[in-house]
Protein backbone atom coordinates (compact mmCIF):
# COMPACT_ATOMS: atom_id res chain seq x y z
CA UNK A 1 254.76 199.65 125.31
CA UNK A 2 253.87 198.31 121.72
CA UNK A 3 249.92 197.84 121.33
CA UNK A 4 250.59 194.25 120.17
CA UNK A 5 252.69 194.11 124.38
CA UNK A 6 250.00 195.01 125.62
CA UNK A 7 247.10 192.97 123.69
CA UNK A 8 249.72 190.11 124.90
CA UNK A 9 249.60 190.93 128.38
CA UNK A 10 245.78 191.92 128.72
CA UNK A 11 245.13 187.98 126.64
CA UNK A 12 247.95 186.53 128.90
CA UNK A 13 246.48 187.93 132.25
CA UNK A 14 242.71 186.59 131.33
CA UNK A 15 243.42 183.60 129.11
CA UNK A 16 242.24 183.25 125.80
CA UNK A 17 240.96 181.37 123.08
CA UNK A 18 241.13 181.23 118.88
CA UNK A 19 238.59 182.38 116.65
CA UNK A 20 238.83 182.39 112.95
CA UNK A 21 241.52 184.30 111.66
CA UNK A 22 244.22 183.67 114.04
CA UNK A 23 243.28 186.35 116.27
CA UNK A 24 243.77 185.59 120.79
CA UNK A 25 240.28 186.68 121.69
CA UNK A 26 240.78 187.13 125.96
CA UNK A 27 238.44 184.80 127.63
CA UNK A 28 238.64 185.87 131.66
CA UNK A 29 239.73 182.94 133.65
CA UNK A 30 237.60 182.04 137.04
CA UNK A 31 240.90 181.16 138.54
CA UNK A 32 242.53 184.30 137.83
CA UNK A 33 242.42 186.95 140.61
CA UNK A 34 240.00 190.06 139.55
CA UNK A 35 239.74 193.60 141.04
CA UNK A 36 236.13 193.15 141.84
CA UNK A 37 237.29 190.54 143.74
CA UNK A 38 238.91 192.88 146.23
CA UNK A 39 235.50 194.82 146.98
CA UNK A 40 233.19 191.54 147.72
CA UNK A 41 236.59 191.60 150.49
CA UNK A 42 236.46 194.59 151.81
CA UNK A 43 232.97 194.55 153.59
CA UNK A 44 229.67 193.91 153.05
CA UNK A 45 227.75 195.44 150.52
CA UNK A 46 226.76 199.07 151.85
CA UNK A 47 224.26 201.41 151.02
CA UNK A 48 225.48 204.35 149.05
CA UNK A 49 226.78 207.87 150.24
CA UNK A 50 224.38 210.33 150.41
CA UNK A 51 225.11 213.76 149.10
CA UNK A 52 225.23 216.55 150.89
CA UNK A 53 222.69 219.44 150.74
CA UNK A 54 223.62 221.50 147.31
CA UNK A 55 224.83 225.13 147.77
CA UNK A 56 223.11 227.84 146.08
CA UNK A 57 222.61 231.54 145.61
CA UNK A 58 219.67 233.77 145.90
CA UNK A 59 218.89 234.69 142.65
CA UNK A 60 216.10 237.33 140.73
CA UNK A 61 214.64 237.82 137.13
CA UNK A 62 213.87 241.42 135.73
CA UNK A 63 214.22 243.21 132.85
CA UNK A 64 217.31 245.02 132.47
CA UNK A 65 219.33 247.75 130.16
CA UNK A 66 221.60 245.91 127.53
CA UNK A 67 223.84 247.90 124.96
CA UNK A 68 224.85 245.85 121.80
CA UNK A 69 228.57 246.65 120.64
CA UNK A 70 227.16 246.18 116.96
CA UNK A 71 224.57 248.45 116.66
CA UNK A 72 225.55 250.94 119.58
CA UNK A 73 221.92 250.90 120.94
CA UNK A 74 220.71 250.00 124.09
CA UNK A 75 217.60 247.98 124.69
CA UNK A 76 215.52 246.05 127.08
CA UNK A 77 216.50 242.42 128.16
CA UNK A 78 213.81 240.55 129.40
CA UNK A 79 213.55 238.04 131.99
CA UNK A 80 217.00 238.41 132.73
CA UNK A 81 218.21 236.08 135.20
CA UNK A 82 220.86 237.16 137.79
CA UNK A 83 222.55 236.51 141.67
CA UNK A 84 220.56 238.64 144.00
CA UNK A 85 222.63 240.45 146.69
CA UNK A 86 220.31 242.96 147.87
CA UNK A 87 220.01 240.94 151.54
CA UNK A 88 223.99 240.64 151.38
CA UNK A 89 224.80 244.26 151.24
CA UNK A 90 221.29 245.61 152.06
CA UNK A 91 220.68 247.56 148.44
CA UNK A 92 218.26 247.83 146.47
CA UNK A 93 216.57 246.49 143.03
CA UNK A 94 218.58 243.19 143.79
CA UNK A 95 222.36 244.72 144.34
CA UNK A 96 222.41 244.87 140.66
CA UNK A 97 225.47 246.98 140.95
CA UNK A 98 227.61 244.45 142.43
CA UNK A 99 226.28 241.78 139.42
CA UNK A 100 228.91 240.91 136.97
CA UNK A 101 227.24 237.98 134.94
CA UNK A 102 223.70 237.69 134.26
CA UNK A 103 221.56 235.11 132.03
CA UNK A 104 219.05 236.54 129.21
CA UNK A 105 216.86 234.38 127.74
CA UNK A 106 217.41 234.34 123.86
CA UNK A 107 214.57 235.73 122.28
CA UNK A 108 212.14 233.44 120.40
CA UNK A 109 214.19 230.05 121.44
CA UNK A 110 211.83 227.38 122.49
CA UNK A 111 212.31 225.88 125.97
CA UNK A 112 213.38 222.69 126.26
CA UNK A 113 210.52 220.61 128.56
CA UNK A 114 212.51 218.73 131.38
CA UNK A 115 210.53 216.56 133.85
CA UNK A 116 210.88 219.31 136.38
CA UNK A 117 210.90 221.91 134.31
CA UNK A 118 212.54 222.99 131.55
CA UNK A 119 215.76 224.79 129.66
CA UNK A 120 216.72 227.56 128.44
CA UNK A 121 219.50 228.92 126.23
CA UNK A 122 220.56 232.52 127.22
CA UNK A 123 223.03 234.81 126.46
CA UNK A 124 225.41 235.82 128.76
CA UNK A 125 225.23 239.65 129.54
CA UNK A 126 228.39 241.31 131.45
CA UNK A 127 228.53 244.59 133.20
CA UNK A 128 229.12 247.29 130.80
CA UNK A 129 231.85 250.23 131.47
CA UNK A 130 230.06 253.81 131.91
CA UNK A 131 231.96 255.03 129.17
CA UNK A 132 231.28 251.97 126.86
CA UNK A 133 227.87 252.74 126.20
CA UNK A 134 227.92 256.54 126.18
CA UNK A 135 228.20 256.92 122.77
CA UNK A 136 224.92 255.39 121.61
CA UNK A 137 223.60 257.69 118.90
CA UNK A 138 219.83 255.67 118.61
CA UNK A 139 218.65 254.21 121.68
CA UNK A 140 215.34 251.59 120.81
CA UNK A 141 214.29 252.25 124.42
CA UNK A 142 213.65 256.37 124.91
CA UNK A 143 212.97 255.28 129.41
CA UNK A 144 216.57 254.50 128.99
CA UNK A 145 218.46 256.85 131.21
CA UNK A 146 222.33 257.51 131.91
CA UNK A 147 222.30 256.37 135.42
CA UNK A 148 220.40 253.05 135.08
CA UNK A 149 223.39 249.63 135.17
CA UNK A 150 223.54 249.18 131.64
CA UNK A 151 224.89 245.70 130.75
CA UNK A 152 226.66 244.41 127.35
CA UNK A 153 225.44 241.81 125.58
CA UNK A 154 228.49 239.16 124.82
CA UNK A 155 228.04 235.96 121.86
CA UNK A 156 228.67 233.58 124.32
CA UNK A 157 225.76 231.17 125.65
CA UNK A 158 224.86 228.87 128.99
CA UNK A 159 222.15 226.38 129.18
CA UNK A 160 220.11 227.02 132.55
CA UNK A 161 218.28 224.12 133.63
CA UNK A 162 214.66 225.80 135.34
CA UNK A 163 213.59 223.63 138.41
CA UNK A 164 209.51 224.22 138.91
CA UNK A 165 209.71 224.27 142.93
CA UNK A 166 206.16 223.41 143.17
CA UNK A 167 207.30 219.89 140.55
CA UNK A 168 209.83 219.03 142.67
CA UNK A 169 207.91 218.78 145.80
CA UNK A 170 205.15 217.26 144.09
CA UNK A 171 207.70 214.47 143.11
CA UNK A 172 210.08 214.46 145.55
CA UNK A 173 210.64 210.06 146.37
CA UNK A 174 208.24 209.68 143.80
CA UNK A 175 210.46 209.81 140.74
CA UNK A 176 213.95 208.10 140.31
CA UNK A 177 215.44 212.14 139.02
CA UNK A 178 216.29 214.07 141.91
CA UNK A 179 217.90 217.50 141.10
CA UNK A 180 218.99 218.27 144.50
CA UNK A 181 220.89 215.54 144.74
CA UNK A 182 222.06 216.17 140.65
CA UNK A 183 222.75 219.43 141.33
CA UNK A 184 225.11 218.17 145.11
CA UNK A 185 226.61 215.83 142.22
CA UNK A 186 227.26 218.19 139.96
CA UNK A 187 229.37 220.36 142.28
CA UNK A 188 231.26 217.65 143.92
CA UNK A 189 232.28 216.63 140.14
CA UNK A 190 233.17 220.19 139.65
CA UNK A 191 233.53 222.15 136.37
CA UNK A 192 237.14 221.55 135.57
CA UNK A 193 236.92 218.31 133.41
CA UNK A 194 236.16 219.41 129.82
CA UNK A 195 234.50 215.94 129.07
CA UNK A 196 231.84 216.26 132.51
CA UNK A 197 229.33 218.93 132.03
CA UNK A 198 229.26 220.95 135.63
CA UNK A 199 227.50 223.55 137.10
CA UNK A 200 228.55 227.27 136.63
CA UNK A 201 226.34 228.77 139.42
CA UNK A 202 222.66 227.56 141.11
CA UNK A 203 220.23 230.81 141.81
CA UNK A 204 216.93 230.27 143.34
CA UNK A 205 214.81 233.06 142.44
CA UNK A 206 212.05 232.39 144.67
CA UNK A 207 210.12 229.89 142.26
CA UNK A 208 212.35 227.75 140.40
CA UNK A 209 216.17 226.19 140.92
CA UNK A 210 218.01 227.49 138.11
CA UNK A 211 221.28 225.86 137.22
CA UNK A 212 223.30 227.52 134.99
CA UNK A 213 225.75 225.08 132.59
CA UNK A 214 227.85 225.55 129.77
CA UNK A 215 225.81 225.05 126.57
CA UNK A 216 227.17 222.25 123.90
CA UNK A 217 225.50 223.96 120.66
CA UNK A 218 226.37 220.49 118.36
CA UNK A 219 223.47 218.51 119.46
CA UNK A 220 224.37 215.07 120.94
CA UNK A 221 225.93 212.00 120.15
CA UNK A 222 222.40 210.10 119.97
CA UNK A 223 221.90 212.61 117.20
CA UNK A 224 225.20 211.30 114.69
CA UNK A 225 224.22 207.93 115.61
CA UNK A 226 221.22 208.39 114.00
CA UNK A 227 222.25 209.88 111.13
CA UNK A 228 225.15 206.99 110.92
CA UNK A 229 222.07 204.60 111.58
CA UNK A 230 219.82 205.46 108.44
CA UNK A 231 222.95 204.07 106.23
CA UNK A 232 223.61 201.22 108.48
CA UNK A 233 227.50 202.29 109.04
CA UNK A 234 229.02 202.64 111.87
CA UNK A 235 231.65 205.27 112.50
CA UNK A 236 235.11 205.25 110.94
CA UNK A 237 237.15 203.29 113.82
CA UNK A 238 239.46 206.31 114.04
CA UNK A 239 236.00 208.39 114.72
CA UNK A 240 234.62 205.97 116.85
CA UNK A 241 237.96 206.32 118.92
CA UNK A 242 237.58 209.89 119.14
CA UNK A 243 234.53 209.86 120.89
CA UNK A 244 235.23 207.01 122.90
CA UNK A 245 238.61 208.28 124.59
CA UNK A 246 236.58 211.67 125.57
CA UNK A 247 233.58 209.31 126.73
CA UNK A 248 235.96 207.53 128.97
CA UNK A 249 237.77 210.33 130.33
CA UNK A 250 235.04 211.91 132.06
CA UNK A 251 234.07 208.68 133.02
CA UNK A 252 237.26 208.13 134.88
CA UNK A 253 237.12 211.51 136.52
CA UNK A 254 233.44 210.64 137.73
CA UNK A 255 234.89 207.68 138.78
CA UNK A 256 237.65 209.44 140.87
CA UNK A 257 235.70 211.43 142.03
CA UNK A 258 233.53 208.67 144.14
CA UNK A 259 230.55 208.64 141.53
CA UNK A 260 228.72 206.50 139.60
CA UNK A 261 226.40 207.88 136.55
CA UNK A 262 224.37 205.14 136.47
CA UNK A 263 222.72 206.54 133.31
CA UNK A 264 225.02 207.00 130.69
CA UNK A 265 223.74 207.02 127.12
CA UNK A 266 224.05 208.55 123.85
CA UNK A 267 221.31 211.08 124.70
CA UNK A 268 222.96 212.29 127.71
CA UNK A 269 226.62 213.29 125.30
CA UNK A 270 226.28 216.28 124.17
CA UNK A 271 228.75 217.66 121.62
CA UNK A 272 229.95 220.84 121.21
CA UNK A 273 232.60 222.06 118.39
CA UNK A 274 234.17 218.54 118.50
CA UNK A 275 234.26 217.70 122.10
CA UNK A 276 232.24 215.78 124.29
CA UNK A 277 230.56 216.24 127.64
CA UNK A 278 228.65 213.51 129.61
CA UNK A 279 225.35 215.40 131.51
CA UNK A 280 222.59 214.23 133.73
CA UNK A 281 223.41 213.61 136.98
CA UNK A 282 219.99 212.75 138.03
CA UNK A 283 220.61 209.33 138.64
CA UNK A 284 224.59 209.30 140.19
CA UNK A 285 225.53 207.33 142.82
CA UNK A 286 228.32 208.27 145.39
CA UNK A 287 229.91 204.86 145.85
CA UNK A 288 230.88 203.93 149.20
CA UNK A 289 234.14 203.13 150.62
CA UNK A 290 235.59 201.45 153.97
CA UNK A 291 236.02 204.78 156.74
CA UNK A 292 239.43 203.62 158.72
CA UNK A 293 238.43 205.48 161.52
CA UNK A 294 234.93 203.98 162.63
CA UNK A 295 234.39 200.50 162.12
CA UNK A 296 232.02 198.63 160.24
CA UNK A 297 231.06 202.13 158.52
CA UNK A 298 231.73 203.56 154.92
CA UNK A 299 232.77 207.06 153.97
CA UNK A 300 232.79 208.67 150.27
CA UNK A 301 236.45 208.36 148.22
CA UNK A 302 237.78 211.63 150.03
CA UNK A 303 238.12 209.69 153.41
CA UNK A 304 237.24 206.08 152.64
CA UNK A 305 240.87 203.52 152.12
CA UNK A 306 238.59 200.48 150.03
CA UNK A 307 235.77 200.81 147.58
CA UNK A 308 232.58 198.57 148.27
CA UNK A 309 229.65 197.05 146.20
CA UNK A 310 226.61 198.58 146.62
CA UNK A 311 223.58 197.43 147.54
CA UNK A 312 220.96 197.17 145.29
CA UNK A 313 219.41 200.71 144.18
CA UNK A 314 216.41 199.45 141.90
CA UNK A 315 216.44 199.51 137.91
CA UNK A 316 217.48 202.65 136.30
CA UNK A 317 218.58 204.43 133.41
CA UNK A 318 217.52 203.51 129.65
CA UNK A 319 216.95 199.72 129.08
CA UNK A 320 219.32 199.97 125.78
CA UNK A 321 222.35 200.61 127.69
CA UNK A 322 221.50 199.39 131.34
CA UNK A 323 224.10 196.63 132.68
CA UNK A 324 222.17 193.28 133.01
CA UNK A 325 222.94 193.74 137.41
CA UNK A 326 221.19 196.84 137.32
CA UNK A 327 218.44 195.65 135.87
CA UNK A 328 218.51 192.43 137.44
CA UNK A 329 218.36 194.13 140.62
CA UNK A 330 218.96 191.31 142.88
CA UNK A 331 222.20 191.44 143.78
CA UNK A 332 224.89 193.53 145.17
CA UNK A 333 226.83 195.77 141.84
CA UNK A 334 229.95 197.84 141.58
CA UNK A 335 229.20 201.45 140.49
CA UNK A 336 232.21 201.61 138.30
CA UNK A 337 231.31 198.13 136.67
CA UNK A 338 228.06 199.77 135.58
CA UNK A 339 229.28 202.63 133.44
CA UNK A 340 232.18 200.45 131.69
CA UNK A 341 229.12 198.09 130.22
CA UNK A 342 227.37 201.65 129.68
CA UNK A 343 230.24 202.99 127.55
CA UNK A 344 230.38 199.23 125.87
CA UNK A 345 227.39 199.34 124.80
CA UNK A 346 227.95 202.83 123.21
CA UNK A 347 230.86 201.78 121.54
CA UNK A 348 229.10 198.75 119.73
CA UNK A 349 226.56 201.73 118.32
CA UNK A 350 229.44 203.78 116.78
CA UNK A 351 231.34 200.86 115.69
CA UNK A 352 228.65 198.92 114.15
CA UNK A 353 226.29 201.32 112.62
CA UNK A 354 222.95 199.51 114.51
CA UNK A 355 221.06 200.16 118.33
CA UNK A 356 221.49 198.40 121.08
CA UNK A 357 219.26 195.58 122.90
CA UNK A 358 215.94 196.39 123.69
CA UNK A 359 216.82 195.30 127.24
CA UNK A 360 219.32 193.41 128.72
CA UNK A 361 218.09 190.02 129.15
CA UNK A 362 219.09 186.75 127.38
CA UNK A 363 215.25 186.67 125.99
CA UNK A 364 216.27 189.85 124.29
CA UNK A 365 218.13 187.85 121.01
CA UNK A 366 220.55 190.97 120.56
CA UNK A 367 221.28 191.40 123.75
CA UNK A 368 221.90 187.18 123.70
CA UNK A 369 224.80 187.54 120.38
CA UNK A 370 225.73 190.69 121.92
CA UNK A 371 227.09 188.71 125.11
CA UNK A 372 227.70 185.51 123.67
CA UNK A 373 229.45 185.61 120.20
CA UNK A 374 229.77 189.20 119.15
CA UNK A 375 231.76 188.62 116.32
CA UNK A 376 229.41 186.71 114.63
CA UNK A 377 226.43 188.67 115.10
CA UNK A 378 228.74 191.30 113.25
CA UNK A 379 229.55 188.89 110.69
CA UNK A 380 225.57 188.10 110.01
CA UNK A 381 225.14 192.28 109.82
CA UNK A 382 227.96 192.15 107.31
CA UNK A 383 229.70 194.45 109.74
CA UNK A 384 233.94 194.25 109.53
CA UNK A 385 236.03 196.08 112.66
CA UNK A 386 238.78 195.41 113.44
CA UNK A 387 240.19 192.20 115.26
CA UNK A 388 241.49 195.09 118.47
CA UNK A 389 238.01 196.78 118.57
CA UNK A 390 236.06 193.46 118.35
CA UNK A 391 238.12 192.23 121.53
CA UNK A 392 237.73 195.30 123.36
CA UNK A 393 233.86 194.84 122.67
CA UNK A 394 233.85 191.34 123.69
CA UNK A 395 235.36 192.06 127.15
CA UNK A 396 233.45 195.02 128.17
CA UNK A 397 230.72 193.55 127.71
CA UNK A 398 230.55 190.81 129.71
CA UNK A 399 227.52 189.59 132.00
CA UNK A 400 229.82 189.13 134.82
CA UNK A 401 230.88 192.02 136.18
CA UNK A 402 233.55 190.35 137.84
CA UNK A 403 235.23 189.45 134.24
CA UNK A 404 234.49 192.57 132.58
CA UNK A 405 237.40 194.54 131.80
CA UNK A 406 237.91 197.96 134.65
CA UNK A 407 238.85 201.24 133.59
CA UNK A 408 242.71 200.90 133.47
CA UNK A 409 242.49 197.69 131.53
CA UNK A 410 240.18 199.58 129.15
CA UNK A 411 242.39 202.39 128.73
CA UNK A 412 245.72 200.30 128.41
CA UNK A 413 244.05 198.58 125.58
CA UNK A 414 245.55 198.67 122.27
CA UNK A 415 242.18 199.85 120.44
CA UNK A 416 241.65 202.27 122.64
CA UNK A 417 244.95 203.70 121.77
CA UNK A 418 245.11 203.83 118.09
CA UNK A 419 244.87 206.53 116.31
CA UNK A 420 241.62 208.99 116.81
CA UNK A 421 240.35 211.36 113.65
CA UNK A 422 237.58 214.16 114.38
CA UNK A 423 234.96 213.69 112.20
CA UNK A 424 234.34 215.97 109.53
CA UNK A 425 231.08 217.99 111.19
């Protein structure tokens, strides 16, 4: 189908109106029949589905043998972090024999400080052959002997996430981040998607949660916004587009998956050799659905036949990019509906060159023009986009959640399926 077919039928389903310039702007129409509509149907509002109890390993630190391929000499890795399977098998110094992956800390790299904790980039060490590090002619570490597990030291690198134990109880229902229930998330999203950032393995050592996840060495998205900011242009639309399909795609497979981010923002897309991963599952939601089998109950997406509102959860996430139900918090909100004004919001930053509100309330005057006539706040800026990307704006970012556009309507749209460009990093 033609992108001008389906900018027809997207105008024709939600009516429209004429701005300057000839362009059909949609304008939803009360009348019309909406999907949202078919949730306020299908029950009640319902709380939402807990996660289950996250599975993890036992895990152990210590200082291990590496051999470097480059320099043929062995040395000591410190702090290296790795699954412990002494009380599987019963062996000693941690089964280290049976370990085929560990974690090492890169040397001199400052942690990241988390709220409950902090990160750390390591490189990944593998199990080294016997006869691959036999032929080391000037060992830096003279205790090294032939029989010790020597592992090799490989250029590829994982983010682990360190959860202080001792923070986490001291917070636990007293802070809206829960990593239990991020790191349940993260393994019900899985680590398939390549646009959804998921967990590679969780070891506790004893003292901290460690939660090992691919690392995305480009910074994040927050991060070129900025640096499109300080001119006060927005991304090339083709650019713009880039990002914004990847954005959307792990949306969507959050989304079929039964969750809700909740907390979406630039900060939390991280880049990494030109693609995108959305992280931070500290504040997900799994969204309830109708169970067939027991009445007036809900089930996750797995078993559930109809998806419900949710009740309201409090305010969360970062006022720039919160939708104005969530911070409301009065009323009843679909978790889907939350993260399509989320990625609206994101998309005005790329395509316009300027932040967001400062929260989303009509007494916020962006956040007012933003809702109300975003074409002409563009026009004050001295911003041009296109007539597609302006209408795409308009209608995700509508107040009423019941008129903003879903995910299929987004992704049928003909901005969203022009033409996409990397940009030049």
């Amino acid at each position: 189908m033609a992108a001008d077919d389906v900018m027809t039928d997207v105008t024709h389903a939600m009516g429209g109106m004429n701005i300057p310039g000839g362009h059909r702007l949609a304008v939803p129409d009360p009348a019309q029949r909406r999907p949202l509509d078919a949730l306020a149907e299908a029950g009640p509002p319902a709380p939402p589905i807990p996660f289950g109890r996250p599975k993890f390993e036992r895990g152990q630190r210590a200082d291990v043998v590496c051999y470097t391929e480059e320099t043929r000499s062995h040395t000591v890795a410190k702090n290296v972090l790795f699954r412990d399977f002494s009380r599987e098998f019963g062996e000693p110094d941690g089964g280290l024999g049976r370990v085929i992956q560990a974690y090492w800390p890169v040397p001199f790299k400052d942690r990241i400080t988390t709220i409950m904790g902090h990160v750390e980039i390591c490189l990944v060490l593998t199990k080294c052959a016997s006869d691959q590090s036999s032929g080391d002619d000037s060992s830096s570490d003279s205790s090294y002997e032939e029989e010790e597990i020597v592992f090799q030291r490989t250029n590829r690198l994982v983010a682990v996430k360190v959860n202080y134990s001792e923070t986490m109880e001291r917070l636990r229902n007293k802070h809206a981040e829960d990593p239990l229930k991020e790191i349940a998330a993260m393994q019900v999203i899985g680590n398939d998607h390549p646009n959804v950032m998921g967990a590679i393995e969780v070891l506790f050592d004893g003292e901290n949660l460690n939660v090992v996840m691919p690392y995305a060495g480009s910074g994040d998205l927050f991060q070129l916004l900025q640096e499109s900011q300080q001119n006060c242009v927005g991304f090339p639309e083709p650019t713009a587009r880039f990002w914004f399909k990847q954005i959307m795609a792990g949306i969507k497979h959050l989304h079929d998956r039964g969750i809700c981010h909740r907390d979406i923002s630039p900060e939390n897309v991280m880049i990494d050799d030109g693609q995108c991963l959305i992280i931070d599952m500290g504040m997900a939601l799994r969204i309830p659905y109708t169970d067939p089998n027991i009445a007036n109950s809900v089930t996750d997406i797995t078993r559930g036949t109809h998806r419900r509102l949710i009740r309201p959860q409090g305010a969360c996430g970062k006022l720039p990019y919160m939708s104005p139900e969530v911070f409301r918090n009065r009323t009843a909100f679909d978790g889907c509906a939350v993260d399509i004004w989320t990625a609206g919001t994101i998309l005005f930053c790329m395509a316009t060159g300027n932040r967001s509100y400062q929260q989303p309330h009509d007494s916020d005057p962006q956040f007012y023009w933003m809702t109300h006539d975003v074409g002409r706040l563009m026009s004050d800026w001295g911003v041009t986009v296109s007539k597609e990307c302006l209408h795409l704006l308009e209608n995700m970012l509508q107040v009423d959640p019941r008129t903003r556009l879903t995910m299929e309507e987004v992704m049928n749209h003909p901005w969203f399926n022009g033409p996409a460009s990397p940009p030049v990093m």
